[in-house]
PDB file of N, CA and C in Angstrom:
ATOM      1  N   UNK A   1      20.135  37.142   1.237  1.00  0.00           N
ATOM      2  CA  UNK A   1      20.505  35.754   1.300  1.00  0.00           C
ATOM      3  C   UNK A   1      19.482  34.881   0.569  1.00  0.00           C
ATOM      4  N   UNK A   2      18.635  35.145   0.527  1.00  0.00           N
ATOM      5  CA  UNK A   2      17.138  34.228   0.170  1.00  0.00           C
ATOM      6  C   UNK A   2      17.475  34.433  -1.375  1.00  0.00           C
ATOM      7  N   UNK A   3      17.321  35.530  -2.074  1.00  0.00           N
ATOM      8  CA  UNK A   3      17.683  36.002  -3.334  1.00  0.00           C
ATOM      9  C   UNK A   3      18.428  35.242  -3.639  1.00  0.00           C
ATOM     10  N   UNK A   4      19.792  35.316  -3.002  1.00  0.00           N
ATOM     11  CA  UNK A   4      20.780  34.648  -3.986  1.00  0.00           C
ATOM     12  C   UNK A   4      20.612  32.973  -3.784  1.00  0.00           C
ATOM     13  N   UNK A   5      19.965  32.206  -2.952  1.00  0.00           N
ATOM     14  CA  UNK A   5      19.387  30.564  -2.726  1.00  0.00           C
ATOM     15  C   UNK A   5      18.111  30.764  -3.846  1.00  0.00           C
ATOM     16  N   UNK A   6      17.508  31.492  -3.909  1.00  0.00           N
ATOM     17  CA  UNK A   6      16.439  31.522  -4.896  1.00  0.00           C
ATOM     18  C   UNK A   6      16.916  31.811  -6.539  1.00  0.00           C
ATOM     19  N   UNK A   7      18.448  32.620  -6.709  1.00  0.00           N
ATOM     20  CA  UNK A   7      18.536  32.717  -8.027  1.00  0.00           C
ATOM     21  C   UNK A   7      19.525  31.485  -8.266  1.00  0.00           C
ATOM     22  N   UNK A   8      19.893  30.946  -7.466  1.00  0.00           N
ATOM     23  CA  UNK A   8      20.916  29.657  -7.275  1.00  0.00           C
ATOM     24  C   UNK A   8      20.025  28.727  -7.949  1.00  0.00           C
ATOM     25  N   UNK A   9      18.665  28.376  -7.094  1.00  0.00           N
ATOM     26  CA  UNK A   9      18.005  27.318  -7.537  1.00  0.00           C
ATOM     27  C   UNK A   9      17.470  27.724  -8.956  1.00  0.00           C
ATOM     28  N   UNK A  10      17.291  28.892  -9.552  1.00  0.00           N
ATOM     29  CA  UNK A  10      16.685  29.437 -10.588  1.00  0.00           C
ATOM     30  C   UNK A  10      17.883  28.387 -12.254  1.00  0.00           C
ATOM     31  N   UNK A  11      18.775  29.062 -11.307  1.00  0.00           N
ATOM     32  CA  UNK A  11      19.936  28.604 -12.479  1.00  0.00           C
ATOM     33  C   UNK A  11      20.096  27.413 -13.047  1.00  0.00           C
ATOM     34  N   UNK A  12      19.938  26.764 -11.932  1.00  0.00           N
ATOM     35  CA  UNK A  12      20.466  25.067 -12.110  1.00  0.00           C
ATOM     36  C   UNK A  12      19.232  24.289 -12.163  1.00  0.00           C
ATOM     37  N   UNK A  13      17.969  24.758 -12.024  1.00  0.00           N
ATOM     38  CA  UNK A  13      16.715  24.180 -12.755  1.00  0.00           C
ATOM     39  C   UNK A  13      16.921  24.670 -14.484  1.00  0.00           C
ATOM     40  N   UNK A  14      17.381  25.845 -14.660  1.00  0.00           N
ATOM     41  CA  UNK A  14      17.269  26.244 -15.935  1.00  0.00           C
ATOM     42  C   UNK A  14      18.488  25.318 -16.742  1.00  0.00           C
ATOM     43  N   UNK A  15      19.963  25.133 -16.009  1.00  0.00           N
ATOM     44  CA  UNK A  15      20.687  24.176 -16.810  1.00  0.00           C
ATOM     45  C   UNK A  15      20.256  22.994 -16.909  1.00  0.00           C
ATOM     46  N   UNK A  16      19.433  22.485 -15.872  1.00  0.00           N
ATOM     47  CA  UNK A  16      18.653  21.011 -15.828  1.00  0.00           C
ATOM     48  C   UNK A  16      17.902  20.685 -17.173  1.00  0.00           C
ATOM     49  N   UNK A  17      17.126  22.154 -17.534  1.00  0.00           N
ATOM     50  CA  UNK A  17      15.915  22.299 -18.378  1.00  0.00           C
ATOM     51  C   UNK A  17      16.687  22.457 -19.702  1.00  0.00           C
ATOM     52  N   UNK A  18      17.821  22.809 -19.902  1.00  0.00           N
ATOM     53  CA  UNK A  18      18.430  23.134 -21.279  1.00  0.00           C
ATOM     54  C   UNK A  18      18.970  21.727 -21.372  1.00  0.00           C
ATOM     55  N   UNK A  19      19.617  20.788 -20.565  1.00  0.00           N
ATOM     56  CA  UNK A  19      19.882  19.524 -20.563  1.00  0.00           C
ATOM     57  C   UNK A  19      19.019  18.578 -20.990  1.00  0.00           C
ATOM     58  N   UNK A  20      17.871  18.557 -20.516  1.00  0.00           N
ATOM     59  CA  UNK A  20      16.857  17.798 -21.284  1.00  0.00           C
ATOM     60  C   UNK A  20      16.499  18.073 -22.605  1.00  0.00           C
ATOM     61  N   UNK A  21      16.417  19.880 -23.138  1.00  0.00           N
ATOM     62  CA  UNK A  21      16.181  20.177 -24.459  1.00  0.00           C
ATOM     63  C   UNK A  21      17.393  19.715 -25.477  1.00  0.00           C
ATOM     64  N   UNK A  22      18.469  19.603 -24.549  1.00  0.00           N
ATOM     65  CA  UNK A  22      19.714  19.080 -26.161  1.00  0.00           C
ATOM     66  C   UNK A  22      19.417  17.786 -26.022  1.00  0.00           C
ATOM     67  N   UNK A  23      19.690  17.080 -24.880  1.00  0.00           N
ATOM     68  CA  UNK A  23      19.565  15.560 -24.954  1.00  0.00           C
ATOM     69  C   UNK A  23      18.242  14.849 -25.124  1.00  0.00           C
ATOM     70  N   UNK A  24      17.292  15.302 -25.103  1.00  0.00           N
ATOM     71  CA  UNK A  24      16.074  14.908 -25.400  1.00  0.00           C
ATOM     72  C   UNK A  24      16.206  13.421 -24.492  1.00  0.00           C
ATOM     73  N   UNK A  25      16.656  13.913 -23.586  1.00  0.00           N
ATOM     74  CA  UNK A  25      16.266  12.877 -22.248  1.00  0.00           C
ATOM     75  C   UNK A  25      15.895  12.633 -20.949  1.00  0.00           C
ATOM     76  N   UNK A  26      14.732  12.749 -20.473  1.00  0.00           N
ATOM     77  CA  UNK A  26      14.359  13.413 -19.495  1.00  0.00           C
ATOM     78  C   UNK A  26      14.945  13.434 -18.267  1.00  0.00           C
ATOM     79  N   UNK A  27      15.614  14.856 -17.993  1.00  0.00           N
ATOM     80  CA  UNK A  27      16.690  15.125 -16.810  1.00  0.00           C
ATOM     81  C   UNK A  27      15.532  15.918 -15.704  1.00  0.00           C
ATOM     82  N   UNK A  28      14.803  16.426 -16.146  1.00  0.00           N
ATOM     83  CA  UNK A  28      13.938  17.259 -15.324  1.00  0.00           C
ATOM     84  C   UNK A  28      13.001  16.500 -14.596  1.00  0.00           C
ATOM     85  N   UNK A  29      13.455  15.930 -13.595  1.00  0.00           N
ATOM     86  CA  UNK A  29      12.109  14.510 -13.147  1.00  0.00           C
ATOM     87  C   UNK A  29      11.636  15.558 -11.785  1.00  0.00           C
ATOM     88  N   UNK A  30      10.239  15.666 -11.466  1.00  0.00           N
ATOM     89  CA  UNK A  30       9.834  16.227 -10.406  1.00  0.00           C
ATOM     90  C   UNK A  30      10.680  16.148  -9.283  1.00  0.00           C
ATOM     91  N   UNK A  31      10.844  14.754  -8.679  1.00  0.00           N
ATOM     92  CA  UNK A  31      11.417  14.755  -6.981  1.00  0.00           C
ATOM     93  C   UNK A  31      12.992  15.084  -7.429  1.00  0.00           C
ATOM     94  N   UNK A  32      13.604  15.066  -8.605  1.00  0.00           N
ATOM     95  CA  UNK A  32      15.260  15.725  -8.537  1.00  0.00           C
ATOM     96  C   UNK A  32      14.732  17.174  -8.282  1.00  0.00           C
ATOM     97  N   UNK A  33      13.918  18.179  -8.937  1.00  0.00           N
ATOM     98  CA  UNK A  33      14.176  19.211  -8.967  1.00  0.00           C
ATOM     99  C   UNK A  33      14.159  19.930  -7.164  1.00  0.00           C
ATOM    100  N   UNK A  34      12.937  18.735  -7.175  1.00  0.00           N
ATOM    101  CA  UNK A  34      12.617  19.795  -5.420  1.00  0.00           C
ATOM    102  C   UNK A  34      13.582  19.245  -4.965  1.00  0.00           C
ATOM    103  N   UNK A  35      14.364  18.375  -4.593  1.00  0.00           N
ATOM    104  CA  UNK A  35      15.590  18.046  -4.035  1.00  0.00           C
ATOM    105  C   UNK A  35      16.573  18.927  -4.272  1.00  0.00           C
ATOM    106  N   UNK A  36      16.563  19.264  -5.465  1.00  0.00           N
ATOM    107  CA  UNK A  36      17.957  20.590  -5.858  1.00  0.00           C
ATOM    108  C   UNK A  36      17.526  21.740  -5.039  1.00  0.00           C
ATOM    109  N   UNK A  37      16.409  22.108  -5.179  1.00  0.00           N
ATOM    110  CA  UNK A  37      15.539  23.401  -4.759  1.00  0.00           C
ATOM    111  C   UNK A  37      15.598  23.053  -2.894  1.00  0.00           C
ATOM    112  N   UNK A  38      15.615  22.090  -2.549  1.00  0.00           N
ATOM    113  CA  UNK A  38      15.768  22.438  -1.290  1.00  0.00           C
ATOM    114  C   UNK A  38      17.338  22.008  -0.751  1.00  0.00           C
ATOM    115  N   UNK A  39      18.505  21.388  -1.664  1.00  0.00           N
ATOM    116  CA  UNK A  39      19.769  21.340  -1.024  1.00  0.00           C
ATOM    117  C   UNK A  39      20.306  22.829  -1.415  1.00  0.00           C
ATOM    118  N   UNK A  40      19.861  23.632  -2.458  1.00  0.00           N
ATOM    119  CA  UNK A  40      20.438  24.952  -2.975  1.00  0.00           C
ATOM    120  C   UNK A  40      20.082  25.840  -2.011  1.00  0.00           C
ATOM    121  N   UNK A  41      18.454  25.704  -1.830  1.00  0.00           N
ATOM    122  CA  UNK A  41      17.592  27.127  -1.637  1.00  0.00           C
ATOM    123  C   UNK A  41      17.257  26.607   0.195  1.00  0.00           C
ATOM    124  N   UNK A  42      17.461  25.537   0.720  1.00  0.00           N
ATOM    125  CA  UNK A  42      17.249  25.312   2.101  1.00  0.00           C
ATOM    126  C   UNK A  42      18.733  24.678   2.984  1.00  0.00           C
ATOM    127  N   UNK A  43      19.974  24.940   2.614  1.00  0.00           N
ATOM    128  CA  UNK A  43      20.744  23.632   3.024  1.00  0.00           C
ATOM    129  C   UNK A  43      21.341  24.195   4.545  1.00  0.00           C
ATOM    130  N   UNK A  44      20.525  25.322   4.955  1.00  0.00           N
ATOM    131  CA  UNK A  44      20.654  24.662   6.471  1.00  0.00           C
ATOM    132  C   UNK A  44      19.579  23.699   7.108  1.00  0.00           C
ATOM    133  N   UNK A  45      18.462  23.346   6.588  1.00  0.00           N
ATOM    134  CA  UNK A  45      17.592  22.851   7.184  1.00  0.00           C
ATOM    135  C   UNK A  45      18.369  21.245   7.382  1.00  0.00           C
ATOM    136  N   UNK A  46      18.287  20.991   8.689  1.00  0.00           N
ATOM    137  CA  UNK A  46      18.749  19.044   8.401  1.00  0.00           C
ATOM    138  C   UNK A  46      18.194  18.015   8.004  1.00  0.00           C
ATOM    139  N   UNK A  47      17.126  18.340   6.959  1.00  0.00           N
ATOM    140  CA  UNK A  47      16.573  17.301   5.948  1.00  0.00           C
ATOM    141  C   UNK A  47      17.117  17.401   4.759  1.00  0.00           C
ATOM    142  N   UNK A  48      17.406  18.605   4.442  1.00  0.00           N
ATOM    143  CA  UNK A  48      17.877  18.690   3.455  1.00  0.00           C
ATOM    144  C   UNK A  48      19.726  18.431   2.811  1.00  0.00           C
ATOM    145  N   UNK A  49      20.397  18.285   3.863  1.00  0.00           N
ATOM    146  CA  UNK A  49      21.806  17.819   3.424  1.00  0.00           C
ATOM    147  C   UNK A  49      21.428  16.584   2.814  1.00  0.00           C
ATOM    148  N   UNK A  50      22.787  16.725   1.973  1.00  0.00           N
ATOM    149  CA  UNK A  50      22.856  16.097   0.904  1.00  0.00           C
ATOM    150  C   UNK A  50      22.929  14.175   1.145  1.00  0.00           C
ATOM    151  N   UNK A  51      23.132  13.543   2.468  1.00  0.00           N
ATOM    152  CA  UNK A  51      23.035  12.441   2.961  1.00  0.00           C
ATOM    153  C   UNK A  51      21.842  12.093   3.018  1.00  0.00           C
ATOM    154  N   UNK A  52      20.721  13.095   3.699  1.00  0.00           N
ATOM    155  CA  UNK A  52      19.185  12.627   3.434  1.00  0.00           C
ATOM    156  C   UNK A  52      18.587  12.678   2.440  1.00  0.00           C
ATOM    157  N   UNK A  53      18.896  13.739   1.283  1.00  0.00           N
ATOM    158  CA  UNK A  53      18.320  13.624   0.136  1.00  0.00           C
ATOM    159  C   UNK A  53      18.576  12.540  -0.747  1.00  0.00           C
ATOM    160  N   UNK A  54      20.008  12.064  -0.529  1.00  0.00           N
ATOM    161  CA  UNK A  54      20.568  11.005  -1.222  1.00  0.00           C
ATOM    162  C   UNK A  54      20.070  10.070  -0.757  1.00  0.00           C
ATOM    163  N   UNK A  55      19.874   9.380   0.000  1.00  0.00           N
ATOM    164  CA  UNK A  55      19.464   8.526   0.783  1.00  0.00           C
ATOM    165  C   UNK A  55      17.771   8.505   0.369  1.00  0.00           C
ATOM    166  N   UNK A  56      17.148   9.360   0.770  1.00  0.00           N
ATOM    167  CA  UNK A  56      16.072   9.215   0.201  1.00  0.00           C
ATOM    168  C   UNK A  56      15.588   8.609  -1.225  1.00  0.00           C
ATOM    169  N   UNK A  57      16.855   9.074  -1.853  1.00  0.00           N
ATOM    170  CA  UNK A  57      16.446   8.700  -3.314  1.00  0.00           C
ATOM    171  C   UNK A  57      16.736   7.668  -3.643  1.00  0.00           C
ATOM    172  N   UNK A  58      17.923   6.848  -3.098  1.00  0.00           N
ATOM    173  CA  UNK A  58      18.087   5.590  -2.741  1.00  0.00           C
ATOM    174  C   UNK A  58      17.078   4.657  -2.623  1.00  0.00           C
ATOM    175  N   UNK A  59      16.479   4.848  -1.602  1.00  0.00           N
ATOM    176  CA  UNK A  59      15.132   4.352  -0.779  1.00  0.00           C
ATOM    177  C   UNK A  59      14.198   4.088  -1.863  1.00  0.00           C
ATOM    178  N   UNK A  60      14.250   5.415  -2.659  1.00  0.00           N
ATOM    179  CA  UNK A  60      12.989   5.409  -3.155  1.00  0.00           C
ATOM    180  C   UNK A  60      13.017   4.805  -4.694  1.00  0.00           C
ATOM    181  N   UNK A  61      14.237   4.526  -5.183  1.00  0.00           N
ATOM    182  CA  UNK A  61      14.879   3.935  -6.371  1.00  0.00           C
ATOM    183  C   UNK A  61      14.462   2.208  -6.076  1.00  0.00           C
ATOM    184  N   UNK A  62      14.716   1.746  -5.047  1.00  0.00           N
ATOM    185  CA  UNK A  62      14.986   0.575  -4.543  1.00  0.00           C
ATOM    186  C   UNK A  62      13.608  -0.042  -4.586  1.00  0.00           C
ATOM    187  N   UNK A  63      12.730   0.744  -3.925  1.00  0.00           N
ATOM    188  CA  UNK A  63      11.137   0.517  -3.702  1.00  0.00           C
ATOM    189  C   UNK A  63      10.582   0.719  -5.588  1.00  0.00           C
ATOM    190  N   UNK A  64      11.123   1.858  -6.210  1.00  0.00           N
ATOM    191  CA  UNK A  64      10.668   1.876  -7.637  1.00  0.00           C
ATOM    192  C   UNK A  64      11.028   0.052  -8.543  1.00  0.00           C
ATOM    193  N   UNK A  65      12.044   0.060  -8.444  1.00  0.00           N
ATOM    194  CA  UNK A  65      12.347  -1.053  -8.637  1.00  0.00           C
ATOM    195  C   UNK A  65      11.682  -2.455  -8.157  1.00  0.00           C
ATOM    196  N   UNK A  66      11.590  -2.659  -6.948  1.00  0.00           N
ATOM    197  CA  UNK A  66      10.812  -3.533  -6.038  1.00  0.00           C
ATOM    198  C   UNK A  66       9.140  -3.882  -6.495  1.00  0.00           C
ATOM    199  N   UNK A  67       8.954  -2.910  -7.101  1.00  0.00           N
ATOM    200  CA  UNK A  67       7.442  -2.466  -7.304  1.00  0.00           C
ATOM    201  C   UNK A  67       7.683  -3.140  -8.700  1.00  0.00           C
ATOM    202  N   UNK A  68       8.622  -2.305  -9.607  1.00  0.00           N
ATOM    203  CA  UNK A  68       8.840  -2.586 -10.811  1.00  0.00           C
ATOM    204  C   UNK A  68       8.975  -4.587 -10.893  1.00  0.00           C
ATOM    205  N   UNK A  69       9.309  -5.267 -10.512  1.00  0.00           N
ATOM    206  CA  UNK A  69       9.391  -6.504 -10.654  1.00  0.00           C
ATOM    207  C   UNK A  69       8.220  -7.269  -9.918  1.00  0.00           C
ATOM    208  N   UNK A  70       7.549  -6.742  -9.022  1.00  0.00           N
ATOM    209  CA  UNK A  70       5.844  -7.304  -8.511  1.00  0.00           C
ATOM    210  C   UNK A  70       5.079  -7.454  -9.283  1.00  0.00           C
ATOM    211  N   UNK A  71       5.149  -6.221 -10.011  1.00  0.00           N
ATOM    212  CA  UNK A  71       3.839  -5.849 -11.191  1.00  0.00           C
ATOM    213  C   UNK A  71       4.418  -6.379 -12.211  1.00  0.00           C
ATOM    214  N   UNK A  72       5.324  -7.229 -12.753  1.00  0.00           N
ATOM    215  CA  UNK A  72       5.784  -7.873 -13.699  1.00  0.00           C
ATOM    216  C   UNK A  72       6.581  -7.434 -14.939  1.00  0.00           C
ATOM    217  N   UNK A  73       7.098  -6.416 -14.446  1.00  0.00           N
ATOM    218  CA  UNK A  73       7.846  -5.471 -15.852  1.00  0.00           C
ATOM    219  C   UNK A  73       7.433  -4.972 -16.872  1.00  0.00           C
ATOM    220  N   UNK A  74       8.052  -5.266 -17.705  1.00  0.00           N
ATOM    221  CA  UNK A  74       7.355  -4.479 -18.782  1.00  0.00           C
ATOM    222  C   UNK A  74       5.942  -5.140 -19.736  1.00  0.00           C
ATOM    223  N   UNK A  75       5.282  -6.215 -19.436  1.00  0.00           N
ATOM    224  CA  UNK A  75       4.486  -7.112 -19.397  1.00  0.00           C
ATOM    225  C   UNK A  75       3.315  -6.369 -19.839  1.00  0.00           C
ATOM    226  N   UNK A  76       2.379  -6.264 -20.719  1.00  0.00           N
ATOM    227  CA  UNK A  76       0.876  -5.548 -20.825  1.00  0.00           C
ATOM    228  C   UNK A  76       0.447  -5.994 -19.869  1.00  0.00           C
ATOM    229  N   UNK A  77      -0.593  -4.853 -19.261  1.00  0.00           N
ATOM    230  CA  UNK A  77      -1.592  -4.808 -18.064  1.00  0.00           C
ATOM    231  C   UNK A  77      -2.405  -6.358 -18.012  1.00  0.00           C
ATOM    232  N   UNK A  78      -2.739  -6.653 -18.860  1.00  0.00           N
ATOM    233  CA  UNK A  78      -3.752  -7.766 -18.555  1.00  0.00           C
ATOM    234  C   UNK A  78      -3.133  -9.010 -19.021  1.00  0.00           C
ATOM    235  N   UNK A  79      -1.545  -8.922 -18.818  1.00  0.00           N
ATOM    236  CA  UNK A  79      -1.567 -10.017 -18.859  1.00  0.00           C
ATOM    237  C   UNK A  79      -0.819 -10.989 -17.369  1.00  0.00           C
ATOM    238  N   UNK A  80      -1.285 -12.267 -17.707  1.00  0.00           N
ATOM    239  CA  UNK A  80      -0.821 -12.910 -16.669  1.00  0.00           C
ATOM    240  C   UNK A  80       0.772 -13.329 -16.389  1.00  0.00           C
ATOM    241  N   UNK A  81       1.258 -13.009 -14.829  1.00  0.00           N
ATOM    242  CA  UNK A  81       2.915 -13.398 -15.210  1.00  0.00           C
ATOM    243  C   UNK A  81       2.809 -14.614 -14.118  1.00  0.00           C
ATOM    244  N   UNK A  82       3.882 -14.964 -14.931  1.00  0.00           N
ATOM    245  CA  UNK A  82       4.162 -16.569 -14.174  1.00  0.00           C
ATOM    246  C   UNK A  82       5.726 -16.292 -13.245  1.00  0.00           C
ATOM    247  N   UNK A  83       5.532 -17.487 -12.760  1.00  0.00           N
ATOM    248  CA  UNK A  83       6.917 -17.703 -11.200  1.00  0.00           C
ATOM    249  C   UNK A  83       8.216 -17.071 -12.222  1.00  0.00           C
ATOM    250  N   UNK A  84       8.038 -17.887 -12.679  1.00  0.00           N
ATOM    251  CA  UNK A  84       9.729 -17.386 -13.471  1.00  0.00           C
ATOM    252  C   UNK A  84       9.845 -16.469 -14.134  1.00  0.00           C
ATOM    253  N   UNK A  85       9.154 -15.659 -14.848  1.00  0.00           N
ATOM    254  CA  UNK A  85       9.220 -13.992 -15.328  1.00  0.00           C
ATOM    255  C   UNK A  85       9.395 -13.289 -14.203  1.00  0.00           C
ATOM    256  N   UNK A  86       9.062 -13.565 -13.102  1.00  0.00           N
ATOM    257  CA  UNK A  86       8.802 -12.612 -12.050  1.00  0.00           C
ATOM    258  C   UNK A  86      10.003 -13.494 -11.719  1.00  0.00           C
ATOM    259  N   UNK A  87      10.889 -14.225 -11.269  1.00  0.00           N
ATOM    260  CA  UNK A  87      12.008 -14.643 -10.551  1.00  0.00           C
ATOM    261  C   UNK A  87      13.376 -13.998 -12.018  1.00  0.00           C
ATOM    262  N   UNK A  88      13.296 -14.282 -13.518  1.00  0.00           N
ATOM    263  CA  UNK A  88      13.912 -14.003 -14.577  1.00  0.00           C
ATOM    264  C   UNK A  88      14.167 -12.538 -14.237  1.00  0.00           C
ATOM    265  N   UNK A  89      13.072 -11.505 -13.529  1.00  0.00           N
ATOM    266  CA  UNK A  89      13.153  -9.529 -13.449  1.00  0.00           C
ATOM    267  C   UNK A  89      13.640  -9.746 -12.210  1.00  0.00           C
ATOM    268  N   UNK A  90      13.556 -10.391 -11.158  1.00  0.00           N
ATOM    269  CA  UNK A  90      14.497 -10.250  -9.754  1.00  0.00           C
ATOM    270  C   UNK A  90      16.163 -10.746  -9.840  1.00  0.00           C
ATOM    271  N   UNK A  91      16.337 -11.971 -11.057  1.00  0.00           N
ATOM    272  CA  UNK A  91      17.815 -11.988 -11.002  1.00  0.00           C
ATOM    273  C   UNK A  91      18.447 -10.687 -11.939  1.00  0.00           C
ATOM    274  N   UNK A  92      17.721 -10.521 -12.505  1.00  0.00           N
ATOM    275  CA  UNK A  92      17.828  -9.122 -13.755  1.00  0.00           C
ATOM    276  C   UNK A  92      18.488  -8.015 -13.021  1.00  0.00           C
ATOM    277  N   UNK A  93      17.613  -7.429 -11.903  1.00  0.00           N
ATOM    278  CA  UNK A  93      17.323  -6.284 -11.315  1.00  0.00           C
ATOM    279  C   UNK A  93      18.734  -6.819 -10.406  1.00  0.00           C
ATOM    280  N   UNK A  94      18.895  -8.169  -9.737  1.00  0.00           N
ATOM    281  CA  UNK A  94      19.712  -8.256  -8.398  1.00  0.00           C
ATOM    282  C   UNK A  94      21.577  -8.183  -9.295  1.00  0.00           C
ATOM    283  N   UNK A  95      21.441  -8.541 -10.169  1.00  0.00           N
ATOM    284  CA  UNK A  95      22.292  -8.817 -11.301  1.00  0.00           C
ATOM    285  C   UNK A  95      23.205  -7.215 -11.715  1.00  0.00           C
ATOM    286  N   UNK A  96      21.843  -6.511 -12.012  1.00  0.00           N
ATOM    287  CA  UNK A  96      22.281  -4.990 -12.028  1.00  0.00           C
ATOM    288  C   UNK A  96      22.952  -4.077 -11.321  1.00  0.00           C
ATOM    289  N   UNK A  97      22.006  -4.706  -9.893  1.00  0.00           N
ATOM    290  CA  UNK A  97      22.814  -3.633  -8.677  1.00  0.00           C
ATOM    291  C   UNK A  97      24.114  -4.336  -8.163  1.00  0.00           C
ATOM    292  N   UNK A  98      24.976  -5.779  -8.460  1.00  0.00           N
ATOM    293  CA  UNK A  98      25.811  -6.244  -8.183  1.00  0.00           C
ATOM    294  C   UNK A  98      26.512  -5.659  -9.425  1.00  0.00           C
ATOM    295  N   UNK A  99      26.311  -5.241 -10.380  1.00  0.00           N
ATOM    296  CA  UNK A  99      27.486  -4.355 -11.170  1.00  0.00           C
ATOM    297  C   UNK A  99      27.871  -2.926 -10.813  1.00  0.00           C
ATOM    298  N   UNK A 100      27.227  -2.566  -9.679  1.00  0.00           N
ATOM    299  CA  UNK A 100      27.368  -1.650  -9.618  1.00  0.00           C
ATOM    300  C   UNK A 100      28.475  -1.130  -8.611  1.00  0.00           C
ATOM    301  N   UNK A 101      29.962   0.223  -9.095  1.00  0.00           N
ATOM    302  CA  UNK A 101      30.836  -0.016  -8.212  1.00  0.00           C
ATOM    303  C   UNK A 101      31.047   0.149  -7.045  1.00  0.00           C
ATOM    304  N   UNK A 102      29.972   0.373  -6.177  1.00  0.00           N
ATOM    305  CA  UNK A 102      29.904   0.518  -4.785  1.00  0.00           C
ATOM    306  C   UNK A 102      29.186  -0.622  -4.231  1.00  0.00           C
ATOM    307  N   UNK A 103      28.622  -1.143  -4.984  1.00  0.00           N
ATOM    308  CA  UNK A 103      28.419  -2.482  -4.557  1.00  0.00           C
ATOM    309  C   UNK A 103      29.375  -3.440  -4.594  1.00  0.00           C
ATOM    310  N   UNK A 104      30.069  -3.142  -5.338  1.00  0.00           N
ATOM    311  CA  UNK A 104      31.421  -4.479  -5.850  1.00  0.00           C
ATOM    312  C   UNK A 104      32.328  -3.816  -4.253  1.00  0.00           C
ATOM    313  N   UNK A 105      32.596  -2.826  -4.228  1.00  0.00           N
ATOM    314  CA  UNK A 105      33.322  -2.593  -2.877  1.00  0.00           C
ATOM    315  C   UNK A 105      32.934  -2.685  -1.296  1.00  0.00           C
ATOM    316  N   UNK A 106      31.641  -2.670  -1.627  1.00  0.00           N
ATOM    317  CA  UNK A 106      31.047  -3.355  -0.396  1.00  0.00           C
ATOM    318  C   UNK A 106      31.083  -4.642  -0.091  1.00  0.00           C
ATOM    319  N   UNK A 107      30.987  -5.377  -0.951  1.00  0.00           N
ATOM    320  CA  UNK A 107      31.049  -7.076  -0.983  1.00  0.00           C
ATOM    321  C   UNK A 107      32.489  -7.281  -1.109  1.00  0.00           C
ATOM    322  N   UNK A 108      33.457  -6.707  -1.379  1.00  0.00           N
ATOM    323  CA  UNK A 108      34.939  -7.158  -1.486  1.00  0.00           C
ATOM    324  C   UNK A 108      35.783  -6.893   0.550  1.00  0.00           C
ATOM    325  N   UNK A 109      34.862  -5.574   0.614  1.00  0.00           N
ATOM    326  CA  UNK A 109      35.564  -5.037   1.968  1.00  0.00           C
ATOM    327  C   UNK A 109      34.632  -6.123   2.795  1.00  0.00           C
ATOM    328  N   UNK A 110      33.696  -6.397   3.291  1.00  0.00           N
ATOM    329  CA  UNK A 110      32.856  -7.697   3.604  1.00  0.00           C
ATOM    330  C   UNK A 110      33.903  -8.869   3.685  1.00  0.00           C
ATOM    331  N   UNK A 111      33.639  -9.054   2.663  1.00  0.00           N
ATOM    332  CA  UNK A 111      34.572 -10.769   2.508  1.00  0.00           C
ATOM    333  C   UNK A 111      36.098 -10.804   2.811  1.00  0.00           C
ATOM    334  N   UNK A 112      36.554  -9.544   3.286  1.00  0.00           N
ATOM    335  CA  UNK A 112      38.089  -9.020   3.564  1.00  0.00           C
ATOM    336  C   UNK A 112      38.240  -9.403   5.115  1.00  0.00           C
ATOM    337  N   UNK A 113      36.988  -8.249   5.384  1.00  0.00           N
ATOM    338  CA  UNK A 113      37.094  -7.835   7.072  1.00  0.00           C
ATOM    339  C   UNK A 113      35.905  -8.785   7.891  1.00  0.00           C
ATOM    340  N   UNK A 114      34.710  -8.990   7.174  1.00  0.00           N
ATOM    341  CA  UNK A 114      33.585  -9.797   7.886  1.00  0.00           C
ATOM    342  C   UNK A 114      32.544  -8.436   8.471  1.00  0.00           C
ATOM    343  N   UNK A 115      32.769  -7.395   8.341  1.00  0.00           N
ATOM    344  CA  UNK A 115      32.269  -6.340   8.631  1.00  0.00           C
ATOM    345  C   UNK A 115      31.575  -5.588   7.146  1.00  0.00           C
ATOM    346  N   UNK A 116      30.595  -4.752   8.179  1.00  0.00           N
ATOM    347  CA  UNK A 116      29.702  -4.051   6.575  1.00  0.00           C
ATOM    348  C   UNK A 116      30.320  -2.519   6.309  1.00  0.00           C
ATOM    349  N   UNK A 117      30.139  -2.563   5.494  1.00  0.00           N
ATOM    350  CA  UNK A 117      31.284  -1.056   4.576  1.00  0.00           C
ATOM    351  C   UNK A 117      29.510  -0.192   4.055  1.00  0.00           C
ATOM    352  N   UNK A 118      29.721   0.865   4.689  1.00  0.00           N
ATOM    353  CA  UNK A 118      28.238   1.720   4.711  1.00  0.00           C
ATOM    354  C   UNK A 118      29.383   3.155   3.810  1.00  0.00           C
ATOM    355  N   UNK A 119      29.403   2.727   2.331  1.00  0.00           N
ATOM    356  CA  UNK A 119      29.961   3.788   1.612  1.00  0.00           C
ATOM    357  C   UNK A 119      28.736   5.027   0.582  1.00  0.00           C
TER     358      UNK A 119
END
């Protein structure tokens, strides 16, 4: 059993890794792989279904982002940012995730029912 979760995860790191070599775009990011490696190679453990991993990455997208507009974007290190660059990357960023289509269905089922839609 271990074998075949271990040649499972073997595989689909290796299609991950041939994906990045055609597209020359980096698909191989550290926390995806151990996430694959433990929904493939661990998925009875209950951290590892696919709701916590997702979720996690969620979390941790949200906070990347969050961070990403504190520290002022794409801005050189030494330089100084003012109120409105830093308010210009929060409507940017808030702008983005309202295009997005699970967001558009969350805010439609909301304004339908008055209730929150956890899709």
């Amino acid at each position: 059993m271990i074998a075949v979760e271990t040649l499972a995860s073997l595989v689909a790191l290796v299609i991950v890794a041939a994906l990045t070599a055609v597209t020359h775009d980096p698909w191989l990011i550290p926390p995806l792989a151990a996430s694959m490696a433990l929904v493939v190679g661990g998925a009875h453990f209950p951290l590892s279904q696919p709701r916590n991993v997702i979720g996690g990455h969620v979390m941790s997208a949200i906070v990347g982002v969050l961070a990403w507009v504190l520290a002022g974007g794409s801005l050189p290190s030494a330089s100084k940012v003012s109120e409105d660059h830093l308010l210009d990357l929060e409507r940017e960023a808030f702008l983005s995730l309202c295009g997005e289509p699970k967001t558009l269905e969350r805010i439609q089922y909301t304004l339908k029912t008055g209730k929150t839609l956890r899709n």
